[in-house]
Every structure is written in structure tokens, then in C-alpha cells.
N, C-alpha and C. Protein backbone atom coordinates (compact mmCIF):
# COMPACT_ATOMS: atom_id res chain seq x y z
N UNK A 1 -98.02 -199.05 180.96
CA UNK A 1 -99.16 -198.56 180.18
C UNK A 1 -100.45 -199.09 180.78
N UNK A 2 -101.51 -198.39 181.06
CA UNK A 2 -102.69 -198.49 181.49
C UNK A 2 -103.38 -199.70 180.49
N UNK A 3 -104.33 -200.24 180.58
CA UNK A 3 -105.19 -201.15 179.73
C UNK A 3 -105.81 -200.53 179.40
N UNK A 4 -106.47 -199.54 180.25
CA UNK A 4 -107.56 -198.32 179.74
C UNK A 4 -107.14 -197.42 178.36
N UNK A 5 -106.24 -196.90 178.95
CA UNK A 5 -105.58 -196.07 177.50
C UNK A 5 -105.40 -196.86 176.22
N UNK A 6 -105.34 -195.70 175.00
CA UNK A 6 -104.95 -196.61 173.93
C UNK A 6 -103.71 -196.94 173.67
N UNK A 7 -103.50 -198.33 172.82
CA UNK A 7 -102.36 -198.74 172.48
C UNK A 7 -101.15 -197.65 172.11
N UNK A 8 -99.89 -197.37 172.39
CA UNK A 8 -99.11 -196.81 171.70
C UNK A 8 -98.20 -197.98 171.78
N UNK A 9 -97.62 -198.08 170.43
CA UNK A 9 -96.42 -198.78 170.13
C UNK A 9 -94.94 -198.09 170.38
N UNK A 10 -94.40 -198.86 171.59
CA UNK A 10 -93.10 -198.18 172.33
C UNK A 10 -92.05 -198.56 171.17
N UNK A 11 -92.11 -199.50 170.79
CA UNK A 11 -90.65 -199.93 170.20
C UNK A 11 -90.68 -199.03 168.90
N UNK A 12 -91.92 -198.45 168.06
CA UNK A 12 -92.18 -197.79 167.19
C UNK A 12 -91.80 -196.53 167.36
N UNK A 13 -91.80 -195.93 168.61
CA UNK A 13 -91.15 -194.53 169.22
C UNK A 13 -90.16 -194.73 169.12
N UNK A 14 -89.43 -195.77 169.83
CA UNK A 14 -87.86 -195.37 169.80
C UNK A 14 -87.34 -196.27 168.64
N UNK A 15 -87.95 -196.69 167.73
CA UNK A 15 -87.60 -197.17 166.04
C UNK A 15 -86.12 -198.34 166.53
N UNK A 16 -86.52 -199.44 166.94
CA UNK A 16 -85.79 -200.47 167.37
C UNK A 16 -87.11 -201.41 167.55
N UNK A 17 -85.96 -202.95 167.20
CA UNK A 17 -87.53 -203.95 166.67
C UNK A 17 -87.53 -204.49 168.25
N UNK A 18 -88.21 -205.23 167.96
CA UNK A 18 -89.17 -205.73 169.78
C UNK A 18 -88.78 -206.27 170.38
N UNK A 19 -87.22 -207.41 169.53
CA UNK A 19 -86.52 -208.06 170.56
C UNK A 19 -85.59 -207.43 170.92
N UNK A 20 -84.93 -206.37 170.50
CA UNK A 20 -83.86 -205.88 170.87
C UNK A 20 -83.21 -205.71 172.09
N UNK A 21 -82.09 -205.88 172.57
CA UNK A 21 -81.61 -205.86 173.84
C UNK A 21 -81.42 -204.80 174.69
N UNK A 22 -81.43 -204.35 175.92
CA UNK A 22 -81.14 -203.17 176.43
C UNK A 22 -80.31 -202.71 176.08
N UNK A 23 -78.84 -203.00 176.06
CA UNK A 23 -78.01 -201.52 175.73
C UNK A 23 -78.54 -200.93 173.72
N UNK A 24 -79.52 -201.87 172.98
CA UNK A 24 -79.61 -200.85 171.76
C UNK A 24 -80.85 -199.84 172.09
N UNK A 25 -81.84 -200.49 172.97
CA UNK A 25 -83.04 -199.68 173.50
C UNK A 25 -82.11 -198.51 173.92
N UNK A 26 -81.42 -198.58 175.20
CA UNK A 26 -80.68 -197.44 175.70
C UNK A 26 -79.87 -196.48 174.56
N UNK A 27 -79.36 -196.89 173.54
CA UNK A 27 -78.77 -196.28 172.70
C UNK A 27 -79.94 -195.29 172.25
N UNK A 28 -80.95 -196.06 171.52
CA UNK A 28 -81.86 -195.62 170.77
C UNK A 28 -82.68 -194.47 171.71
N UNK A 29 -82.66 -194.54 172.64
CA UNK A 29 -83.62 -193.14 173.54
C UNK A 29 -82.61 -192.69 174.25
N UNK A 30 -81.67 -192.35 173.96
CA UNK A 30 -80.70 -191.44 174.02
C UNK A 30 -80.43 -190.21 172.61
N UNK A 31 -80.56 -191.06 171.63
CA UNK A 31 -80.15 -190.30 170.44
C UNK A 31 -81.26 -189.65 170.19
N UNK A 32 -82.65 -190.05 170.56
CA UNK A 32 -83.95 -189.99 169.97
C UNK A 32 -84.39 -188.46 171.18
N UNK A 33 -84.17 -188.92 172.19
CA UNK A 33 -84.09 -187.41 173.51
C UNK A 33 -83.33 -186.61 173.30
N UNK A 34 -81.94 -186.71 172.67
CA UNK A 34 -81.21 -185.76 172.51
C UNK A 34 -81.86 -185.27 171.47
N UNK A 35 -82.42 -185.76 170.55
CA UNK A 35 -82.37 -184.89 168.93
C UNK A 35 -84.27 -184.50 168.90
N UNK A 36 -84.98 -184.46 169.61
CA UNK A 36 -86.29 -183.98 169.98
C UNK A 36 -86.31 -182.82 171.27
N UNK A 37 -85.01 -182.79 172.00
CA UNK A 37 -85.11 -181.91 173.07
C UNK A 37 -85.14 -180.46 172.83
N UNK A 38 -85.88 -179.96 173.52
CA UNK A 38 -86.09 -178.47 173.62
C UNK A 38 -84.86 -177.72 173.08
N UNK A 39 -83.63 -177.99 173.70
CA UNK A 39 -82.54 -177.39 173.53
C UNK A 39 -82.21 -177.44 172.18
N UNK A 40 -82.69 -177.97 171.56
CA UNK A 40 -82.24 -177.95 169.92
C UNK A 40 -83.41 -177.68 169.20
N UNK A 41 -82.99 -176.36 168.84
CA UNK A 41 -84.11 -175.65 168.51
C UNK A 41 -84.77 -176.27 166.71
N UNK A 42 -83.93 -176.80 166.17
CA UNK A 42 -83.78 -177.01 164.49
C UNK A 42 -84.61 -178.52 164.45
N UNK A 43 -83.95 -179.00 165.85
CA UNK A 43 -85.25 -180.36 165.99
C UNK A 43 -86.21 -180.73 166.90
N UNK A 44 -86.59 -179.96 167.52
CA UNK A 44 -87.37 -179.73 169.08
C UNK A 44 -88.65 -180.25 168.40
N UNK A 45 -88.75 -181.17 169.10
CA UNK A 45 -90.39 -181.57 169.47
C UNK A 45 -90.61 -182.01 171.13
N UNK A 46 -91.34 -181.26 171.65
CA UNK A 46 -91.65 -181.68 173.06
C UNK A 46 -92.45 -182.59 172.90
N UNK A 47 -93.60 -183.33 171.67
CA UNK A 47 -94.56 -184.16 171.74
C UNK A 47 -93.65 -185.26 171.68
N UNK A 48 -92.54 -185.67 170.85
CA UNK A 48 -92.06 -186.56 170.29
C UNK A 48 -90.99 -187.03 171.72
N UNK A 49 -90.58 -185.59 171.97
CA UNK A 49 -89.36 -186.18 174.02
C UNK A 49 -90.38 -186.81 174.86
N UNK A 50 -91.62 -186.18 174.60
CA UNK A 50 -92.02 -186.62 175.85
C UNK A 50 -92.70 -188.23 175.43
N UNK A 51 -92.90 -188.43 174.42
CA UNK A 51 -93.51 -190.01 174.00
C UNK A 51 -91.77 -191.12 173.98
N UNK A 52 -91.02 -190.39 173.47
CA UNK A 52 -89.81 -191.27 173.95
C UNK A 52 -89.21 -191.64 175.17
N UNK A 53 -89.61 -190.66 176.47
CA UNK A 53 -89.46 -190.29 177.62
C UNK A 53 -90.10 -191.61 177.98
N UNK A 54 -91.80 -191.69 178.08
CA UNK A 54 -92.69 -192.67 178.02
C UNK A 54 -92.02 -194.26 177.98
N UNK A 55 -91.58 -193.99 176.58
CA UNK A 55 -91.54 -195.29 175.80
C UNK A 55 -90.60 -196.39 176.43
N UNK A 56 -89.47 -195.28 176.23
CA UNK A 56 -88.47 -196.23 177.79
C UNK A 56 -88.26 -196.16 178.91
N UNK A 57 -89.22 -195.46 179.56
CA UNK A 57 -89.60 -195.87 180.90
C UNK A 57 -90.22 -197.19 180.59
N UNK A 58 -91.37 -197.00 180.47
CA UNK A 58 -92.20 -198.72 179.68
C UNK A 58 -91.29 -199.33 179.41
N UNK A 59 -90.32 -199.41 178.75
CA UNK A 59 -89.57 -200.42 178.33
C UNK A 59 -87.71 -200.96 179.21
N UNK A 60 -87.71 -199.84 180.05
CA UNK A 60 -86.45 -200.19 180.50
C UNK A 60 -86.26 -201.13 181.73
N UNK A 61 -87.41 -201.84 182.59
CA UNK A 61 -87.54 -202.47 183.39
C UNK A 61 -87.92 -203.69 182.87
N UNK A 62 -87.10 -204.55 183.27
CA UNK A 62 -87.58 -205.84 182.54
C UNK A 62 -88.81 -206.19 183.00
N UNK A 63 -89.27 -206.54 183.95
CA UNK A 63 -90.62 -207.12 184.20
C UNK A 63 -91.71 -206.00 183.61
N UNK A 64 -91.91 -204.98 183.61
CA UNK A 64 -92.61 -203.59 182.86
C UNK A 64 -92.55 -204.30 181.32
N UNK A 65 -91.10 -204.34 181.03
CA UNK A 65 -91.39 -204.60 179.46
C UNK A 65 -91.84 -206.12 178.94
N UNK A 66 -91.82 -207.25 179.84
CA UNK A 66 -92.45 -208.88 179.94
C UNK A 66 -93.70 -208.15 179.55
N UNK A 67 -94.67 -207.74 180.55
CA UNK A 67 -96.04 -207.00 180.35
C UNK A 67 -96.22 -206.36 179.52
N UNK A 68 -95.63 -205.60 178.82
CA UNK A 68 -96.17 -204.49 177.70
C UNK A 68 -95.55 -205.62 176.47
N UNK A 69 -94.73 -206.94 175.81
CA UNK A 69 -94.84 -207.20 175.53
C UNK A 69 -96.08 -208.05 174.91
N UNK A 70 -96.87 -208.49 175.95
CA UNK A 70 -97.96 -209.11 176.26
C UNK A 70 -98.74 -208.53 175.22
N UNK A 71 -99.22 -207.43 175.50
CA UNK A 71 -100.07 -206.42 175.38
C UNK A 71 -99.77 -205.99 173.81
N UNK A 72 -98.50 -206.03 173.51
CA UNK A 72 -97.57 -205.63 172.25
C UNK A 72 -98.35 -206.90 171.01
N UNK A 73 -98.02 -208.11 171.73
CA UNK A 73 -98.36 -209.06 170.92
C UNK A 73 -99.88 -209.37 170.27
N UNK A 74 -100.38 -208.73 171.75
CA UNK A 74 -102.41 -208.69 170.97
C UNK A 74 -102.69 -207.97 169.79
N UNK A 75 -101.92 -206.91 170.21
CA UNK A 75 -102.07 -205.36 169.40
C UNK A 75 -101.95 -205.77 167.98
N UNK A 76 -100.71 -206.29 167.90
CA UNK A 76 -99.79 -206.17 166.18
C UNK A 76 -100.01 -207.46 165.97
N UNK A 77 -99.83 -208.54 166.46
CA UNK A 77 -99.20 -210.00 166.25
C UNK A 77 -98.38 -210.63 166.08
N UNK A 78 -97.65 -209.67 166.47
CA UNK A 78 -96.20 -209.77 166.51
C UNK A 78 -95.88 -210.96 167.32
N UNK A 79 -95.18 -212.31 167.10
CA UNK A 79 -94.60 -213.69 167.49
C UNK A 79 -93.19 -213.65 168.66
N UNK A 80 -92.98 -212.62 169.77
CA UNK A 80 -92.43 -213.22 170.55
C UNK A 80 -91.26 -214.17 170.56
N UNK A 81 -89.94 -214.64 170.80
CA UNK A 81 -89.68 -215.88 171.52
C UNK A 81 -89.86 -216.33 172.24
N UNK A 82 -90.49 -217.15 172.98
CA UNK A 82 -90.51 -217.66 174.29
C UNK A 82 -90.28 -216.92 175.22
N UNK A 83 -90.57 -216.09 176.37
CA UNK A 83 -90.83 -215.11 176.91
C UNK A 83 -89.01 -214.95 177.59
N UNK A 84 -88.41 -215.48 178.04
CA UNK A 84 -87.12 -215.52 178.42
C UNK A 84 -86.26 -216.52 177.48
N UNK A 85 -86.81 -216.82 176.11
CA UNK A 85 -85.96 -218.26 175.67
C UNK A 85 -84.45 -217.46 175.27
N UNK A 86 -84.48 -216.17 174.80
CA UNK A 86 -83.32 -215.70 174.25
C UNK A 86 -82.47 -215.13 175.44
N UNK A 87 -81.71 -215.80 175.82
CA UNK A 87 -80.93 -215.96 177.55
C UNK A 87 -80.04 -214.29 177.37
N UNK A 88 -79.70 -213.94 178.10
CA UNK A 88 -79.17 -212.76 178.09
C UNK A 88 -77.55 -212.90 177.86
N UNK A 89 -77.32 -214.04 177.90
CA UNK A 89 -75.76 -214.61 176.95
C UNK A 89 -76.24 -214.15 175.31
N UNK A 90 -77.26 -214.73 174.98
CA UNK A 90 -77.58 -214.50 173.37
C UNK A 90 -77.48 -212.79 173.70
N UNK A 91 -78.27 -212.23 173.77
CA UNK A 91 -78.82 -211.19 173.78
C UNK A 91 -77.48 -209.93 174.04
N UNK A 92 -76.54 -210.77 174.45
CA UNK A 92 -75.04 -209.73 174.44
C UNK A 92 -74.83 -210.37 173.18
N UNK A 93 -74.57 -211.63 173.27
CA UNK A 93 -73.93 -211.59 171.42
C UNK A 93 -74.70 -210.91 170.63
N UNK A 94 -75.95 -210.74 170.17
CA UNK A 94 -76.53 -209.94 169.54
C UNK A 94 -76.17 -208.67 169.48
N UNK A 95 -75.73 -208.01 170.67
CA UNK A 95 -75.50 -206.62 170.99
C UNK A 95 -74.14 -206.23 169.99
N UNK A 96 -73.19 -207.30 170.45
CA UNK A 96 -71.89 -207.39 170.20
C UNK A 96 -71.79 -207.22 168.68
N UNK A 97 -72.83 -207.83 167.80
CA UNK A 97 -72.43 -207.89 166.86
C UNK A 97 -73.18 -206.59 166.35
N UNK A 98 -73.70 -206.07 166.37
CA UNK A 98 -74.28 -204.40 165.94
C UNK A 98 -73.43 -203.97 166.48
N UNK A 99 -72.25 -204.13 167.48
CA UNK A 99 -71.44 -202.82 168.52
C UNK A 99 -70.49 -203.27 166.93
N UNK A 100 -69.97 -204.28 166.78
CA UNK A 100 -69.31 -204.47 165.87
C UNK A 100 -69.15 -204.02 164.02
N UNK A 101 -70.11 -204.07 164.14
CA UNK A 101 -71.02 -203.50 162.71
C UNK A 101 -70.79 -201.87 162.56
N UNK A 102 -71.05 -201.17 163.96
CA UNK A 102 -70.98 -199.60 164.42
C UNK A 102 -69.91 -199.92 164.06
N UNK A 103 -68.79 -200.15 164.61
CA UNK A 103 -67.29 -200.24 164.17
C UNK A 103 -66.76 -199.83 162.95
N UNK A 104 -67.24 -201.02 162.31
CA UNK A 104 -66.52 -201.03 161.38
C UNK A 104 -67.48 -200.07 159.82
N UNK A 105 -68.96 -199.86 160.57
CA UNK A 105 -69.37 -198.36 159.65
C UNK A 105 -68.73 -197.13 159.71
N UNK A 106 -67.93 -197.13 160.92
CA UNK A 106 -67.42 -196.08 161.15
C UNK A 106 -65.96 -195.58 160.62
N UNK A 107 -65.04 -196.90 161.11
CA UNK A 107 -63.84 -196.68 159.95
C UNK A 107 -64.26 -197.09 158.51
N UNK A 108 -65.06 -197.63 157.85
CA UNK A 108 -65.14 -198.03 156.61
C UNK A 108 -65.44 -196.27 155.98
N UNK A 109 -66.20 -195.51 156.87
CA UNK A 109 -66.53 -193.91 156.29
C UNK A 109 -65.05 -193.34 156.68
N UNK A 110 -64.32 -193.59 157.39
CA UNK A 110 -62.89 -192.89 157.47
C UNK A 110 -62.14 -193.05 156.36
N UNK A 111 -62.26 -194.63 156.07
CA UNK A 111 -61.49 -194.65 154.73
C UNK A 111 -61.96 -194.18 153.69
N UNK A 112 -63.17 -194.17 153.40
CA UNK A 112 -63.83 -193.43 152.20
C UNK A 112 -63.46 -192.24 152.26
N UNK A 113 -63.23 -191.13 153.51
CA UNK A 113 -63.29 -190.21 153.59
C UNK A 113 -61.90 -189.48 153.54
N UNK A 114 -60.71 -190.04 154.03
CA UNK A 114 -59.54 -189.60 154.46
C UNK A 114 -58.62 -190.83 154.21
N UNK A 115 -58.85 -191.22 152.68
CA UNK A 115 -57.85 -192.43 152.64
C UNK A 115 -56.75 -192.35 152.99
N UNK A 116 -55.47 -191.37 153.32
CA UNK A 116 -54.32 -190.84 153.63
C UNK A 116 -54.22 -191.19 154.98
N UNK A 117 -55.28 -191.13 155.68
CA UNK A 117 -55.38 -191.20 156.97
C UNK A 117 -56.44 -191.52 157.54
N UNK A 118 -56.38 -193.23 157.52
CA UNK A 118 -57.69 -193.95 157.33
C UNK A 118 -58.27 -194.38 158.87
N UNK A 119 -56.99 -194.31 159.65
CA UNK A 119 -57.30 -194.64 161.04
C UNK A 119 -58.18 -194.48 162.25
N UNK A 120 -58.82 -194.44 163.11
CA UNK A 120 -59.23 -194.10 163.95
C UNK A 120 -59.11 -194.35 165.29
N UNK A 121 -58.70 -193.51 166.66
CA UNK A 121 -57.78 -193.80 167.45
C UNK A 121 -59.15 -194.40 168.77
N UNK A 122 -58.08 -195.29 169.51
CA UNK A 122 -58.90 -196.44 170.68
C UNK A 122 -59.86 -195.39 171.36
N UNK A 123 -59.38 -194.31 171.83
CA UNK A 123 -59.88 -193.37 172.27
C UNK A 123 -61.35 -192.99 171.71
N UNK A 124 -61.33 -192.30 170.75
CA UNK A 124 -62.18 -192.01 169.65
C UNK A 124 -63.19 -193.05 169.64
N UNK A 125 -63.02 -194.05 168.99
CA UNK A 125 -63.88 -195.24 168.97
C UNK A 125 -64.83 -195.31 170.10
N UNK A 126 -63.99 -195.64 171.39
CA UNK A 126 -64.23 -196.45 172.47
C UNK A 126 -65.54 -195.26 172.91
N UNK A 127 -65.62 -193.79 172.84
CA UNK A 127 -66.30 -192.84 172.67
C UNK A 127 -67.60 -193.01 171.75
N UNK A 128 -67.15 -192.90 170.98
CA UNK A 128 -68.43 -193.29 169.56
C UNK A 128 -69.31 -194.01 170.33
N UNK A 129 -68.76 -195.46 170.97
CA UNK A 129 -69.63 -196.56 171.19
C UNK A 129 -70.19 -196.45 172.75
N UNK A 130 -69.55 -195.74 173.52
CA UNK A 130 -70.09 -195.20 174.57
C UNK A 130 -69.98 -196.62 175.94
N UNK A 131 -68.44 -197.29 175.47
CA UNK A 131 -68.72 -198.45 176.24
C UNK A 131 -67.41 -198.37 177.23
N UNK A 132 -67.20 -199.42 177.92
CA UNK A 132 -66.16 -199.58 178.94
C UNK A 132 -64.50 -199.90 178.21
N UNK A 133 -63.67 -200.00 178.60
CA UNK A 133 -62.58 -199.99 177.65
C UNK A 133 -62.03 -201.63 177.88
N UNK A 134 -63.07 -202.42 179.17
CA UNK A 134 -62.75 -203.62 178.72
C UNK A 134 -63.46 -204.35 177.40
N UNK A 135 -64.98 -203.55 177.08
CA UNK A 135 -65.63 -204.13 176.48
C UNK A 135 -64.92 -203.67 174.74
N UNK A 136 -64.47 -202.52 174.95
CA UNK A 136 -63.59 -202.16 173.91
C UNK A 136 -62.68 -203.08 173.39
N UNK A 137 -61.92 -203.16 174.79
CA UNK A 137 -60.72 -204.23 174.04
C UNK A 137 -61.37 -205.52 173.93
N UNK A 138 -62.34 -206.14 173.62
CA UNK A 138 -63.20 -207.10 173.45
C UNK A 138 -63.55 -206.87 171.50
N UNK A 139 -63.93 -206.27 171.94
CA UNK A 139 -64.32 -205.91 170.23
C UNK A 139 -63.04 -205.54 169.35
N UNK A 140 -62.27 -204.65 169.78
CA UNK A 140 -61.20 -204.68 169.19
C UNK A 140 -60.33 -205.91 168.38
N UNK A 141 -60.07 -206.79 170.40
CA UNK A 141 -59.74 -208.01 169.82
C UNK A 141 -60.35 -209.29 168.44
N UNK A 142 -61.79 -209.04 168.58
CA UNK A 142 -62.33 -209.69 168.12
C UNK A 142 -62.24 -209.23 166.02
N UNK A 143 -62.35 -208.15 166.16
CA UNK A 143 -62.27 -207.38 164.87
C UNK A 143 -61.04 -207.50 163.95
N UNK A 144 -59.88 -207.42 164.83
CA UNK A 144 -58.65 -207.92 164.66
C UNK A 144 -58.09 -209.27 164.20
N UNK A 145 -59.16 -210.14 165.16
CA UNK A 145 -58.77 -211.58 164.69
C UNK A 145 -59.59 -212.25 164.05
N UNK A 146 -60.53 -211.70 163.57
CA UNK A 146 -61.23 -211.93 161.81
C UNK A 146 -60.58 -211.41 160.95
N UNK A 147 -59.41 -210.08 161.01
CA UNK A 147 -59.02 -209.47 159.80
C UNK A 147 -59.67 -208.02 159.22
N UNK A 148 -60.88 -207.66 160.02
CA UNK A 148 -61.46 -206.93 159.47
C UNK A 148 -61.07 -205.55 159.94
N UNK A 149 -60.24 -205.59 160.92
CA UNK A 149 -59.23 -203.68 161.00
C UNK A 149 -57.96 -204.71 161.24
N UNK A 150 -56.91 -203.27 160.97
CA UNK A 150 -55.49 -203.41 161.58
C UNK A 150 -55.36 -202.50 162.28
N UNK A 151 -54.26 -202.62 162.79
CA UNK A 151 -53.85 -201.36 163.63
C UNK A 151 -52.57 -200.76 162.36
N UNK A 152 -52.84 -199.52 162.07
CA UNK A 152 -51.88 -198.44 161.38
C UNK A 152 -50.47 -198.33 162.23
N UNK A 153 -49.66 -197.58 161.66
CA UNK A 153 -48.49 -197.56 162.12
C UNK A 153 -48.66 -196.28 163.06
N UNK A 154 -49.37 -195.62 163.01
CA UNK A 154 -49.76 -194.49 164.28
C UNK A 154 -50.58 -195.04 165.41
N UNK A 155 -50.99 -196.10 164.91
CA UNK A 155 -51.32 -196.87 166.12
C UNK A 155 -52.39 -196.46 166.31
N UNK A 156 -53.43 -196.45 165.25
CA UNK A 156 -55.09 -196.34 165.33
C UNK A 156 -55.25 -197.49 164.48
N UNK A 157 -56.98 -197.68 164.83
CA UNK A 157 -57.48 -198.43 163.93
C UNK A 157 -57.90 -198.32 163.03
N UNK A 158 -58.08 -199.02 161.72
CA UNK A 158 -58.04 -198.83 160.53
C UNK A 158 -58.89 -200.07 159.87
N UNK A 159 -60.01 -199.85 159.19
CA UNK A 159 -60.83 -201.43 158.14
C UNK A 159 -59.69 -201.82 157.18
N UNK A 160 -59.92 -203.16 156.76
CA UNK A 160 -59.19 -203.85 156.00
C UNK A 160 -59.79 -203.91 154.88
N UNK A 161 -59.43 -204.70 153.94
CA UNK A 161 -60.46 -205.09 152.60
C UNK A 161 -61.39 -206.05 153.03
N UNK A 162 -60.94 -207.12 153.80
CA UNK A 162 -61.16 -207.92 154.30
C UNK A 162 -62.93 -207.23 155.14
N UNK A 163 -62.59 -205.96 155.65
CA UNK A 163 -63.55 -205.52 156.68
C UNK A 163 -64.90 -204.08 155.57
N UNK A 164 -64.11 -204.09 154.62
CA UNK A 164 -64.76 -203.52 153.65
C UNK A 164 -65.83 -203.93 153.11
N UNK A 165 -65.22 -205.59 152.66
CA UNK A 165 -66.03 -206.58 152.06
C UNK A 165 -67.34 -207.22 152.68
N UNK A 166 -67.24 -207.01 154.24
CA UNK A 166 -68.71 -207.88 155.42
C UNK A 166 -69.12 -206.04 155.44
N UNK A 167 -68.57 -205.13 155.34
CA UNK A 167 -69.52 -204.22 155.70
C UNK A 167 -70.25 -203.71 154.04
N UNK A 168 -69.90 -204.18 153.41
CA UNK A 168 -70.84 -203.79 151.91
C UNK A 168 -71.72 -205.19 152.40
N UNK A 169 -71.29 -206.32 152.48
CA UNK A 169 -72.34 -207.27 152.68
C UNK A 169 -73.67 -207.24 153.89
N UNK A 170 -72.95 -206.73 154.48
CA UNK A 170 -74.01 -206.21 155.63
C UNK A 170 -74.98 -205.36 155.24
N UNK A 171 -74.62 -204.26 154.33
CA UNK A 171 -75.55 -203.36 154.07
C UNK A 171 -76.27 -203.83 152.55
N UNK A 172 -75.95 -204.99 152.19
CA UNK A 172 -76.67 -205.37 150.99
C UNK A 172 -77.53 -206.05 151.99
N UNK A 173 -77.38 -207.28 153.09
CA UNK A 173 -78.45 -207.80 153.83
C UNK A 173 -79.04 -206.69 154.15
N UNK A 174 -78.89 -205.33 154.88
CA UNK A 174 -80.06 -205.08 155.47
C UNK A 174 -81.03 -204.10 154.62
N UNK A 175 -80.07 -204.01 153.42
CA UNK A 175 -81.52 -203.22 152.34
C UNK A 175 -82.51 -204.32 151.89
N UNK A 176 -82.09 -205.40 151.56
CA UNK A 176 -83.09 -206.46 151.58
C UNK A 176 -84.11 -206.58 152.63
N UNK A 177 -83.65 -206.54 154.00
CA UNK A 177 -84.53 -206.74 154.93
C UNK A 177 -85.49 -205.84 154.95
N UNK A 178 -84.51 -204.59 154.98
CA UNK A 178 -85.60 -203.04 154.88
C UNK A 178 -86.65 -203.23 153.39
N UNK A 179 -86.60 -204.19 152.21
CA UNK A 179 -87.36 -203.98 151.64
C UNK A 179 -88.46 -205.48 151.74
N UNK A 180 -88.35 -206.48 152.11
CA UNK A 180 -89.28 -207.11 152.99
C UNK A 180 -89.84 -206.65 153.87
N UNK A 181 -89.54 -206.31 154.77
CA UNK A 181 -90.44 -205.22 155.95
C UNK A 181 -91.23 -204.50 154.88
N UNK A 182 -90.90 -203.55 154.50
CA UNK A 182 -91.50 -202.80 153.09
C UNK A 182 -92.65 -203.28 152.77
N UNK A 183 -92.42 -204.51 151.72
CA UNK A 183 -93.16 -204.91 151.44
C UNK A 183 -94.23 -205.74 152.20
N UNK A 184 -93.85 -206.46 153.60
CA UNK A 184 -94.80 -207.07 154.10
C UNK A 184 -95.86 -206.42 154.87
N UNK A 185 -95.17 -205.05 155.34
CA UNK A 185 -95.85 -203.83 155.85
C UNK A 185 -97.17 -203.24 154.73
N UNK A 186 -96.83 -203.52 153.59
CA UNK A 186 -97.70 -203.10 152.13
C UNK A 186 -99.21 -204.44 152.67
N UNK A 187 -98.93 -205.93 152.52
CA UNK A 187 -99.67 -206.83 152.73
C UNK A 187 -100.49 -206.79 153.83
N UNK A 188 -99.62 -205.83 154.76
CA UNK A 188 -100.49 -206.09 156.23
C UNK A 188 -101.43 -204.71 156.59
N UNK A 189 -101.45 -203.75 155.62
CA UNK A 189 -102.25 -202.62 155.39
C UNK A 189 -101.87 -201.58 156.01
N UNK A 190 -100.17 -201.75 155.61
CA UNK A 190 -99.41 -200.67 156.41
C UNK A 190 -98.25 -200.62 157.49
N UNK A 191 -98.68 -201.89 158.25
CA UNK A 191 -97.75 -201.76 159.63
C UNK A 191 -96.96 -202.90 159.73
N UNK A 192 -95.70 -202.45 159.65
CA UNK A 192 -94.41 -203.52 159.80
C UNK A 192 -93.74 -202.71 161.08
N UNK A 193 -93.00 -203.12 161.80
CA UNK A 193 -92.18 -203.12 162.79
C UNK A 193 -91.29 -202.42 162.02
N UNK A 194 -90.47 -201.31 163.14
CA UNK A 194 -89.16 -200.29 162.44
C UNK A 194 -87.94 -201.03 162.82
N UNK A 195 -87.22 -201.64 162.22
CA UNK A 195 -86.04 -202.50 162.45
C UNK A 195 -85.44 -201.11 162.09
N UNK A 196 -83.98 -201.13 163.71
CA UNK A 196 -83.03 -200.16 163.69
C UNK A 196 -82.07 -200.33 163.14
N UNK A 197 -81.64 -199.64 161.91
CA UNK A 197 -80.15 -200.04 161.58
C UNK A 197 -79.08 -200.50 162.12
N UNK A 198 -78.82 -201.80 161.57
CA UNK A 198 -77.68 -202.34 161.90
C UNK A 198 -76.15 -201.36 161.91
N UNK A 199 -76.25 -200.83 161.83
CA UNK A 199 -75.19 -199.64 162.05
C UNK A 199 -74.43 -199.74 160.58
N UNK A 200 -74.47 -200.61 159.40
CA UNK A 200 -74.64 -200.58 158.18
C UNK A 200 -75.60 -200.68 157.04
């Protein structure tokens, strides 16, 4: 972004908060290009592709996005961590646990939906999340050995009660959050940061 030009807020385009890690940026201007593109006529905005287009370019290069942070922080006042303090070890666990969250929003609506057949197969999933099938069996494993899916006797995955119970809790934390933002956005004469759903 030029200095000359005016401010646009990138992370506000693609509605993900400021620390967020690359693969949710990448998620997020994927879904956001697909569902503004020409080709879809019911949601086409060329103003809105082409400012998302923008937004993560600006934002998909790390040293590009160090700088437009900068610039981010004059703007809003928005507080930063330490310009590299959140190591990119954190910054996968972070990931991990929204990839995880997607998860288990996803069979928790299977079971609501098709209690008879509550499962959902490795395949399927591993799709949804758009990841590698080692990183799959990573999450899998991990989901498994909290309790929060089983594997069905057809040999899909399936939420537990156990996995029922953190995903209602999850979505009680993040309506809270969504209504602090809310409200602090009210105090600040409007403008709070768009925190992206936790995938519950």
C-alpha cells in the first residue's frame, strides 16, 4: 500500500483479525474470491474481488505484511505482539486449533442432522479442510485422543458427547467475544476489528 493513498483496512476485507496466521488469511481470500467472483452471478461483486484480490496480495508476503502492519497500527491502534514474538510454532498451534474446531463444527452438524448416520468419512473431512493427509492424520489423532470423535463402525468419523460438549462451549466463548467486540466497537465510535469465526 502506497503512503500516499488512503488507508484501507486489509484484514477488514478479508474479515480475519490482524494476528491471524497464513493458512486462515489463505482460507479467508479464497472463500471471500470465490463468493464475490464474476462467475457467480447471485453474489458477484467485482468491487469487493478486486479489494480482496488487493488485500492479500498486501498481506500474503510476510515482510509486505511486517509493513502494512506498521501502518495498520497508526491507523486503528490496534496493539501488535512484538513484531515476530508469536514464533510460527505458536502460530501453527493456533491454526491447529480452529482446523480443529472446523472439525468438529462439522460432524457436530452431521449429528444434528443425520443422527442414524452421524459419521463423516477421512476422505470427506480431509477435503472440507483442504489439508495434506499427514496433517489430517494429525488432527484426527489428536481429536481422538481427547475423546471428542470416534471412529463408527463404517469407519468414519463421528463427535462424541464428550466433543459436543467443547463445541457448545466454544460457541458460548465466541458469542461472548462477538459481543465485546460489539460493544467495544460501540465505545470506540464504531470500529472494532472483524474476528473470523472460530469455525464454532
Amino acid at each position: 500500500m502506497d503512503v500516499n493513498q488512503p488507508f484501507v483496512d486489509y484484514y477488514a476485507v478479508l474479515r480475519v483479525h490482524p494476528e491471524c496466521d497464513s493458512r486462515t488469511l489463505e482460507i479467508a481470500y479464497r472463500k471471500l474470491a470465490k463468493l464475490y467472483h464474476p462467475d457467480h452471478p447471485e453474489t458477484a461483486d467485482t468491487g469487493m474481488f478486486n479489494a480482496v484480490i488487493e488485500a492479500y496480495r498486501a498481506l500474503k508476503d510476510h515482510a509486505k505484511r511486517l509493513a502494512y502492519d506498521v501502518l495498520y497500527s497508526t491507523n486503528t491502534g490496534f496493539a501488535f505482539s512484538d513484531a515476530d514474538c508469536i514464533l510460527s510454532e505458536e502460530r501453527t498451534a493456533l491454526s491447529d486449533a480452529e482446523v480443529h474446531a472446523e472439525v468438529l463444527m462439522a460432524l457436530y452438524k452431521r449429528r444434528r442432522e443425520r443422527a442414524s448416520e452421524p459419521g463423516l468419512g477421512s476422505y470427506e473431512l480431509q477435503r472440507l479442510l483442504d489439508c495434506t493427509s499427514d496433517a489430517f492424520d494429525f488432527h484426527a489423532w489428536y481429536l481422538k485422543a481427547k475423546g471428542f470423535v470416534e471412529t463408527t463402525d463404517q469407519g468414519k468419523l463421528a463427535i462424541t458427547i464428550a466433543g459436543v460438549d467443547h463445541v457448545i462451549n466454544l460457541s458460548r466463548g465466541a458469542a461472548q467475544d462477538r459481543l465485546r467486540i460489539s460493544q467495544f466497537g460501540n465505545q470506540q465510535g464504531g470500529r472494532a476489528w472483524p474476528r473470523e469465526a472460530v469455525a464454532a
